[in-house]
N, C-alpha and C. Protein backbone atom coordinates (compact mmCIF):
# COMPACT_ATOMS: atom_id res chain seq x y z
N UNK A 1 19.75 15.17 7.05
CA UNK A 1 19.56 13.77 6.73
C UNK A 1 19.34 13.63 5.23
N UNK A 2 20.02 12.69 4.50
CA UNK A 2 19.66 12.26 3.31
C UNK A 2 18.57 11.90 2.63
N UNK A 3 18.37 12.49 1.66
CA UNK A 3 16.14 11.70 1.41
C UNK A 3 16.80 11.23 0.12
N UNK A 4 15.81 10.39 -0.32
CA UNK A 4 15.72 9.79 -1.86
C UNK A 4 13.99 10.31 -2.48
N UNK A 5 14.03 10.20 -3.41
CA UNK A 5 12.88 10.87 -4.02
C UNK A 5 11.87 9.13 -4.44
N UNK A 6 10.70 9.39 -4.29
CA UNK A 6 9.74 7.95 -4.37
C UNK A 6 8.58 8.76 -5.15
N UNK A 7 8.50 7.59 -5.89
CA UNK A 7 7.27 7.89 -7.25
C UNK A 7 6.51 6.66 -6.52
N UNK A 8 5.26 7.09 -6.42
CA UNK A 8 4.25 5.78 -6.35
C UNK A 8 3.37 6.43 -7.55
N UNK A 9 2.84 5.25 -8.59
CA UNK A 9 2.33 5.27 -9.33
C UNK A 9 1.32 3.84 -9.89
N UNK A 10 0.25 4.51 -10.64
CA UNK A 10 -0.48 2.92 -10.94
C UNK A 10 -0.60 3.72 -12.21
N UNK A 11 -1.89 2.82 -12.78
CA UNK A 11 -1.81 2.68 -14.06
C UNK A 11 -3.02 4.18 -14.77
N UNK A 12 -3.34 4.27 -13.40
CA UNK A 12 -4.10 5.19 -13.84
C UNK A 12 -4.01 6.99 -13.32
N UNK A 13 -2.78 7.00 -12.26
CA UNK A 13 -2.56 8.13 -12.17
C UNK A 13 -1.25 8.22 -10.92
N UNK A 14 -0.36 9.63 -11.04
CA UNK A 14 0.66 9.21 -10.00
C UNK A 14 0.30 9.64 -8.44
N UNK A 15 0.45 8.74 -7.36
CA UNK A 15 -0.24 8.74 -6.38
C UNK A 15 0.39 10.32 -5.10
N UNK A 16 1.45 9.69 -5.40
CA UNK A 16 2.59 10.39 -4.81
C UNK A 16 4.06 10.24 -5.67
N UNK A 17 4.26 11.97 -4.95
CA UNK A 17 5.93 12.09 -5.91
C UNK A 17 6.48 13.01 -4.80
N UNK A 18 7.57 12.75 -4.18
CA UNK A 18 8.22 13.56 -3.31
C UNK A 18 9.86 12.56 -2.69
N UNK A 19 10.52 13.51 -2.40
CA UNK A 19 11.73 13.31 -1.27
C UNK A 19 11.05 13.08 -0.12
N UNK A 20 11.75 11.54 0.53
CA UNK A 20 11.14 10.73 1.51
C UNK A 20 13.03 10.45 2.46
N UNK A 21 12.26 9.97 3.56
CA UNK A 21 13.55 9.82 4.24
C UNK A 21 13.53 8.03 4.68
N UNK A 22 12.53 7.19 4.31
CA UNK A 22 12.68 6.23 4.37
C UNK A 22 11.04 5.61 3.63
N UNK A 23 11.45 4.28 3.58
CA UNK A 23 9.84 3.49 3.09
C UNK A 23 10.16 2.56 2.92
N UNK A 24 8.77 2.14 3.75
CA UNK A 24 8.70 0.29 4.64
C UNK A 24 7.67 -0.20 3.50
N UNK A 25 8.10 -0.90 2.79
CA UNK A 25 7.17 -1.65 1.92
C UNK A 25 7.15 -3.06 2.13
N UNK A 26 5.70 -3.89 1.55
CA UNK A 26 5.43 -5.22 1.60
C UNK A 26 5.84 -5.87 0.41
N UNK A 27 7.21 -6.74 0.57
CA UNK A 27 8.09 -7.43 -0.20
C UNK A 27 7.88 -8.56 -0.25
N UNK A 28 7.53 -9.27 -1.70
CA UNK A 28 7.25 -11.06 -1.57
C UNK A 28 8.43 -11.56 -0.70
N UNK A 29 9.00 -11.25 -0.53
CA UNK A 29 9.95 -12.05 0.48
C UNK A 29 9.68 -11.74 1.79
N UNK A 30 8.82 -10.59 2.12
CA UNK A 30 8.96 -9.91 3.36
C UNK A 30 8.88 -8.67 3.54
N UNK A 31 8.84 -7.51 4.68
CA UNK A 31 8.69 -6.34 4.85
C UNK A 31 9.81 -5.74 4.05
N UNK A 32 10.18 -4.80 3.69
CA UNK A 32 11.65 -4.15 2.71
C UNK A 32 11.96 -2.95 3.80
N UNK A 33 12.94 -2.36 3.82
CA UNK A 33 13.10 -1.44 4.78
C UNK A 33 14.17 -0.40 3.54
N UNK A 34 13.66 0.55 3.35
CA UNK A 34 14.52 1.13 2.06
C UNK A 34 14.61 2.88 2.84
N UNK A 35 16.18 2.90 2.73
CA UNK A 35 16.69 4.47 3.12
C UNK A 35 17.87 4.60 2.04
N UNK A 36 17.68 6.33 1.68
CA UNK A 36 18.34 6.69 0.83
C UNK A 36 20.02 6.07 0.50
N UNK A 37 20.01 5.99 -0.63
CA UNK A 37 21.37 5.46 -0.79
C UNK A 37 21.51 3.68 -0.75
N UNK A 38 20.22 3.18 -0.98
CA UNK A 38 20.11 1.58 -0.53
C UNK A 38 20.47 1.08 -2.40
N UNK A 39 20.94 -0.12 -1.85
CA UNK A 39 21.24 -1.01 -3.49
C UNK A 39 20.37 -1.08 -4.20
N UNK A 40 20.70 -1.01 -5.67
CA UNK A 40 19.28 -1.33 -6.59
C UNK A 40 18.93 -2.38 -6.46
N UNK A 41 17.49 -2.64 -6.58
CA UNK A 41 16.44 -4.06 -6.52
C UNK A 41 15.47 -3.72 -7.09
N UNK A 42 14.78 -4.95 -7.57
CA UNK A 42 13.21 -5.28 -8.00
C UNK A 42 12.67 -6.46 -7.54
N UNK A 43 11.96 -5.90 -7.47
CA UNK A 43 10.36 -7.13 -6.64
C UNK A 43 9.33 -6.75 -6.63
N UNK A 44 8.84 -8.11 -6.76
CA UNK A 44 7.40 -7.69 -6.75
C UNK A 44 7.01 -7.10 -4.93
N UNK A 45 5.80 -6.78 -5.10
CA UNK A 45 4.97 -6.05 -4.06
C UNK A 45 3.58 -6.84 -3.66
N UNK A 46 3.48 -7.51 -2.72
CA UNK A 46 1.83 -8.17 -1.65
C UNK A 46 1.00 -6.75 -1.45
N UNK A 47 -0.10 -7.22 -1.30
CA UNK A 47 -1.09 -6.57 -1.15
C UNK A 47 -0.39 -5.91 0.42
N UNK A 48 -0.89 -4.84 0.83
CA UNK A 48 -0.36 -4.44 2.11
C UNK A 48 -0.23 -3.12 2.33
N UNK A 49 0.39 -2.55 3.31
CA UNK A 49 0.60 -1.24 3.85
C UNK A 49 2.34 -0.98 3.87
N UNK A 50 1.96 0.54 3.06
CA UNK A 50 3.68 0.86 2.42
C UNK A 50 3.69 2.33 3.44
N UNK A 51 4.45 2.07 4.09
CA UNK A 51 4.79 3.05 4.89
C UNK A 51 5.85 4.17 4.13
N UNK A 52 5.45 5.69 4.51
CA UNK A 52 6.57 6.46 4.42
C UNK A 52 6.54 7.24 5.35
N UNK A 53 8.10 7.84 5.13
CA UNK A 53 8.63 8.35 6.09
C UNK A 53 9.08 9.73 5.60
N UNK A 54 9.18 10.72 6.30
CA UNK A 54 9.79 12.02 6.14
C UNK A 54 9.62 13.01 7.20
N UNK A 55 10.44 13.57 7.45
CA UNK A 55 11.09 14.93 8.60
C UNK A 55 10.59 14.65 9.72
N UNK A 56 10.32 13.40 10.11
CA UNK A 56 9.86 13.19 11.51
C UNK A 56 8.28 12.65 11.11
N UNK A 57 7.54 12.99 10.05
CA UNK A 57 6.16 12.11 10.18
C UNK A 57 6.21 10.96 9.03
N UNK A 58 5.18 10.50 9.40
CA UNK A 58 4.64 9.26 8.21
C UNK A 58 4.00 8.89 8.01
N UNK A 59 3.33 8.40 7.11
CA UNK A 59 1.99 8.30 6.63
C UNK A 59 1.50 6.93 5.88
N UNK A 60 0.49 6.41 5.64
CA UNK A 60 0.58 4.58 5.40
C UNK A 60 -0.22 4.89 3.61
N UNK A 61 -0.39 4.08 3.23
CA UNK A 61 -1.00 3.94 1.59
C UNK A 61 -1.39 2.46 1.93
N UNK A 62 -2.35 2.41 1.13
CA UNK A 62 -3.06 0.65 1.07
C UNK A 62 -2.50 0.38 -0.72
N UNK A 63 -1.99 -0.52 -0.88
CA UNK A 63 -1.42 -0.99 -1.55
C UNK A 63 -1.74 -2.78 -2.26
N UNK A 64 -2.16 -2.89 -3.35
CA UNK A 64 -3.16 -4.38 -3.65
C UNK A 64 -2.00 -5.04 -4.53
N UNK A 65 -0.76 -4.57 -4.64
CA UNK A 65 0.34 -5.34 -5.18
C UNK A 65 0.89 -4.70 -6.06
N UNK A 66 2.20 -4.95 -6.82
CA UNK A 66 2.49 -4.66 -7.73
C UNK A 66 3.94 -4.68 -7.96
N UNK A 67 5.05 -3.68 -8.30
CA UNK A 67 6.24 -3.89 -8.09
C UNK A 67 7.24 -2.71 -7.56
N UNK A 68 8.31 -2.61 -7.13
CA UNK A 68 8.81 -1.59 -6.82
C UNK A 68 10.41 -2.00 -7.49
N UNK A 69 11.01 -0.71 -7.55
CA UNK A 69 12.01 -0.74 -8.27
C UNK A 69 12.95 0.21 -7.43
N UNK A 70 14.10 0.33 -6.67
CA UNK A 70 15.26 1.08 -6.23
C UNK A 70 16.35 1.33 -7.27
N UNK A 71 16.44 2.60 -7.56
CA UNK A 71 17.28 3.30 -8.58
C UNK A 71 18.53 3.92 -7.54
N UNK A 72 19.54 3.97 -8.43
CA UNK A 72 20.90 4.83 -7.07
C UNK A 72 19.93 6.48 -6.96
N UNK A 73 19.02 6.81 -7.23
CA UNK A 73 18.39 8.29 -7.35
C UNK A 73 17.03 8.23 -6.83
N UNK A 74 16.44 6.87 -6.68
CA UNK A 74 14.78 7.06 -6.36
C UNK A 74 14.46 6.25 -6.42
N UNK A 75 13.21 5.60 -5.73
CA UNK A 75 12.53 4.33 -5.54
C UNK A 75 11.08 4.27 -6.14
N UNK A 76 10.58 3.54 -6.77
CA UNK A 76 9.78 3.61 -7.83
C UNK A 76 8.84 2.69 -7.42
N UNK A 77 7.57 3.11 -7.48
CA UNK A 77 6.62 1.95 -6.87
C UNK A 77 5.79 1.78 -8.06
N UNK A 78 5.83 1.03 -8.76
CA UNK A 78 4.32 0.77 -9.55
C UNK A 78 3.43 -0.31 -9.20
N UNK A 79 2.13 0.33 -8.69
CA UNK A 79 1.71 -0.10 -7.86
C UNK A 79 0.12 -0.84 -8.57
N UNK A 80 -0.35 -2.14 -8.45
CA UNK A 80 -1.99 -2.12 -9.27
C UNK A 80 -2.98 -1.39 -9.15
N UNK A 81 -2.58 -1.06 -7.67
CA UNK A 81 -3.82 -0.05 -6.89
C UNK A 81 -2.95 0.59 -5.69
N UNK A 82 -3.33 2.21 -5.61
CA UNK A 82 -3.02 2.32 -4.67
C UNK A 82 -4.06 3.49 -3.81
N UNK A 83 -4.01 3.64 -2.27
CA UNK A 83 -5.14 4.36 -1.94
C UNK A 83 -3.90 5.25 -0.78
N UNK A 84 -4.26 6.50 -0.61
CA UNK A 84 -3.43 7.06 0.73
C UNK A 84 -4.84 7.26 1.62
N UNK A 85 -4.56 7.38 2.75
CA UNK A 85 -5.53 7.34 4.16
C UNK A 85 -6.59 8.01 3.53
N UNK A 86 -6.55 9.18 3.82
CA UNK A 86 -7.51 10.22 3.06
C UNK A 86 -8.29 9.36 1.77
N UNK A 87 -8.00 8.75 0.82
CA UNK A 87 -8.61 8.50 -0.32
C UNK A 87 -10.02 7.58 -0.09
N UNK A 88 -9.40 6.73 1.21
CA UNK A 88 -10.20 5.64 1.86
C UNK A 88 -11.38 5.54 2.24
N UNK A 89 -12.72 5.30 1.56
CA UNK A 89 -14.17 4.76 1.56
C UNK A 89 -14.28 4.55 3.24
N UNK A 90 -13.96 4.38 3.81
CA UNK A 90 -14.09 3.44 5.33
C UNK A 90 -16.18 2.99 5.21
N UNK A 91 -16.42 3.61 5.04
CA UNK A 91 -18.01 2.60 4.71
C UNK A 91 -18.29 1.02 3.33
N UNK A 92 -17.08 1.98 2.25
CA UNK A 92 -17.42 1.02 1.06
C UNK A 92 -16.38 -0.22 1.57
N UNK A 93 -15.57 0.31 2.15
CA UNK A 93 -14.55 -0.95 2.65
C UNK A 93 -14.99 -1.89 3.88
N UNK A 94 -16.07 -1.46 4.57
CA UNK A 94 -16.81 -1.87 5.43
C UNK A 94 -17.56 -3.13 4.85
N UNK A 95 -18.39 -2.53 3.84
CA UNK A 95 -19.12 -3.53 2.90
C UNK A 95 -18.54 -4.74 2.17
N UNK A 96 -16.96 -3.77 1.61
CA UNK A 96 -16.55 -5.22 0.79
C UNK A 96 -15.85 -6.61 2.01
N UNK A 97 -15.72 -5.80 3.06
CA UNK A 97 -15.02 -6.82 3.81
C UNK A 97 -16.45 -8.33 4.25
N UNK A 98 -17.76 -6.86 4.41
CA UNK A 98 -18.49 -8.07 5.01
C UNK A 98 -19.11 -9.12 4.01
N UNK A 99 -19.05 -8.40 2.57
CA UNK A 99 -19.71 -9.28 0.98
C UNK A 99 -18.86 -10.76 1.61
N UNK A 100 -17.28 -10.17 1.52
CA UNK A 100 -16.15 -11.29 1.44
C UNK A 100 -16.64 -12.53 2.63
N UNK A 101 -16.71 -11.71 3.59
CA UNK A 101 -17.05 -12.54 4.77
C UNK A 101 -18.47 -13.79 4.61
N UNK A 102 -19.49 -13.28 4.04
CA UNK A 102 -20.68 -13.74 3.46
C UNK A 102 -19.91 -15.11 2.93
N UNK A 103 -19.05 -14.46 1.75
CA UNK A 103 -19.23 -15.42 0.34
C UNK A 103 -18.44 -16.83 1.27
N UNK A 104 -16.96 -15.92 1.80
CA UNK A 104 -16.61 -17.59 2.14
C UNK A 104 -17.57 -18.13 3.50
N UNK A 105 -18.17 -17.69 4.40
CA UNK A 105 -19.03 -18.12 4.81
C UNK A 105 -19.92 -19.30 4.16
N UNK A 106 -20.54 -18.96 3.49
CA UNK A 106 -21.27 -20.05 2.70
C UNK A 106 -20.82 -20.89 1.66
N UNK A 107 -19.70 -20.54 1.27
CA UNK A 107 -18.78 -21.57 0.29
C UNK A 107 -19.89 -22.04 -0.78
N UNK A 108 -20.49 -21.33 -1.31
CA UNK A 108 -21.43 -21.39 -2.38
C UNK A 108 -20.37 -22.34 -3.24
N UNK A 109 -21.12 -23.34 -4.16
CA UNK A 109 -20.70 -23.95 -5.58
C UNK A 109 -19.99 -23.17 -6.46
N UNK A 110 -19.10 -23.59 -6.92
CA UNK A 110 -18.75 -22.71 -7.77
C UNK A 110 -17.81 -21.30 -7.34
N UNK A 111 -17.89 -21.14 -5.93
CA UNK A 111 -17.25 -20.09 -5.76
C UNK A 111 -16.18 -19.98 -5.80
N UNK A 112 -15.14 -18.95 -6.70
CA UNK A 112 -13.56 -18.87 -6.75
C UNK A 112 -13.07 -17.97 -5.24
N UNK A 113 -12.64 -19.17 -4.26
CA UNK A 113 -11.93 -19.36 -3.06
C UNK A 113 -11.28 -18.03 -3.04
N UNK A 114 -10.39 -18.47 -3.57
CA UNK A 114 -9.14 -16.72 -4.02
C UNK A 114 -9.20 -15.86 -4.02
N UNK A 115 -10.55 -15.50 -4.60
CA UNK A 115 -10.78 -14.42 -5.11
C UNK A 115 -11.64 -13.56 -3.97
N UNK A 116 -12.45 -14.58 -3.37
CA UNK A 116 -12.66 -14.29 -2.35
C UNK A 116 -12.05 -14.26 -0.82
N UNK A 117 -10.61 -14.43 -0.80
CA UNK A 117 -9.99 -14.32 0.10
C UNK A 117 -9.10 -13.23 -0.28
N UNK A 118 -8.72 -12.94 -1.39
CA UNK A 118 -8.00 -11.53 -1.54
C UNK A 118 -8.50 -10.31 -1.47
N UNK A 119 -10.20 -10.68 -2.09
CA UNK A 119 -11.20 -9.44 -1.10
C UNK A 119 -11.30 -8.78 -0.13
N UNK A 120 -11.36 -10.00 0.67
CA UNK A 120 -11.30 -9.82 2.05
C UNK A 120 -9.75 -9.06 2.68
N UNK A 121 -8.89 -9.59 2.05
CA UNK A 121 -7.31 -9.21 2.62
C UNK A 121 -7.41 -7.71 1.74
N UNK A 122 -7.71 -7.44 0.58
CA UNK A 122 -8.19 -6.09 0.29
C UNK A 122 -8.34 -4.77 1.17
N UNK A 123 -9.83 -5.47 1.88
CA UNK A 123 -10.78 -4.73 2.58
C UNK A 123 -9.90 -4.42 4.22
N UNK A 124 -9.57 -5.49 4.50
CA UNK A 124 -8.78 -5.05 5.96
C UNK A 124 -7.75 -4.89 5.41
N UNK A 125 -6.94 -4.73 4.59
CA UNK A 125 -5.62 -3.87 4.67
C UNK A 125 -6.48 -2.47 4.37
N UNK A 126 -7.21 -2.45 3.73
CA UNK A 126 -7.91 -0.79 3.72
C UNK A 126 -8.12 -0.36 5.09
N UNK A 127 -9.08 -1.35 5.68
CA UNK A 127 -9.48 -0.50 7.06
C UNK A 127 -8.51 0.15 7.88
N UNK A 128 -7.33 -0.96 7.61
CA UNK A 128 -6.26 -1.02 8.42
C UNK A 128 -5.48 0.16 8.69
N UNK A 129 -5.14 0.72 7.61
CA UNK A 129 -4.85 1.76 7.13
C UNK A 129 -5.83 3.28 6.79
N UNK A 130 -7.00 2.91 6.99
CA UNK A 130 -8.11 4.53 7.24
C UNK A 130 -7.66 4.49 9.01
N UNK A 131 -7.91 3.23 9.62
CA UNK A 131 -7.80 3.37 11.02
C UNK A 131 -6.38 4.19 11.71
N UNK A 132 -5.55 4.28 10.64
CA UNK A 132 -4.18 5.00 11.05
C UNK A 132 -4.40 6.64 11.05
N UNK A 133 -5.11 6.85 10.44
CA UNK A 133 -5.91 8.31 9.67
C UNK A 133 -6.25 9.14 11.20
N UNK A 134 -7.00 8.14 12.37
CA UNK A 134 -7.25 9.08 13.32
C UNK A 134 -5.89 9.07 13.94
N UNK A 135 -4.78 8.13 14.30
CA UNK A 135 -3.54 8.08 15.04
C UNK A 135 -2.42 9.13 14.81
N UNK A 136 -2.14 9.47 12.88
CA UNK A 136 -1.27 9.40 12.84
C UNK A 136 -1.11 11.06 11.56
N UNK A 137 -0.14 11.69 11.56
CA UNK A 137 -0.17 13.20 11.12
C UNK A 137 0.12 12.82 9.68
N UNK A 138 -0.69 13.33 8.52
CA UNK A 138 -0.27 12.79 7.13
C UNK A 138 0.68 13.84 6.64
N UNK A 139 1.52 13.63 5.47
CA UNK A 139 2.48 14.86 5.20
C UNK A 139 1.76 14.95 3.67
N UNK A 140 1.44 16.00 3.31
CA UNK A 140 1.01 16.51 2.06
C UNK A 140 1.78 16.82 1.08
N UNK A 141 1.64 16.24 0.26
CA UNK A 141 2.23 16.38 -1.15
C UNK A 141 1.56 15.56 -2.20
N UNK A 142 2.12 16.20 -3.71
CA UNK A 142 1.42 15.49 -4.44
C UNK A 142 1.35 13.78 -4.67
């Protein structure tokens, strides 16, 4: 089977670098479904869960936005944040979900709405994705 090679990267270090045999990413337009040999594109990237794929397993990343890029050679994620299962707090993400929950709860004065709803969408796309951690076989690489 054909693989394409995928860089996920942020600003502060590269997350993953390997030959993949497919990857389901969260596309402002919608889910993206990308297998080797797919047309070049750019778009931006939603907060969400970027699936990959290879030799039969796959593994999820929590992902807080950013952009991805398809090259005829490799698919390029630059990502604002990115976390793989393993990296995942599941207690600190516990907390930020329930801060979030608090704040819009009480709709305090002054409070920026947004900011506190992307928290929250933060925190459960994290959980969302540690919770895959007991289901699902991770493939190791850098």
């Amino acid at each position: 089977m054909a693989t394409t090679k995928l860089d996920i990267v942020t600003a502060e270090r590269v997350v993953f670098s390997d030959d993949v045999d497919e990857v389901i990413a969260p596309g402002a337009e919608g889910q993206l479904g990308l297998l080797p040999h797919h047309a070049p594109l750019m778009t931006m990237l939603l907060p969400g869960e970027l699936l990959v794929k290879k030799g039969g397993e796959e593994f999820y990343l929590a992902i807080s936005g950013g952009f991805l890029e398809v090259r005829p050679d490799r698919i390029i994620v630059l990502a604002d944040a990115a976390e793989r299962v393993e990296e995942i707090d599941i207690a600190r993400a516990e907390e930020a979900k329930r801060r979030a929950e608090e704040l819009l709860s009480e709709r305090a004065p002054g409070l920026d709405m947004a900011r506190a709803e992307a928290a929250l969408r933060r925190s459960l796309i994290r959980l969302r994705v540690a919770e895959r951690r007991r289901r699902k076989p991770r493939i190791q690489s850098t």
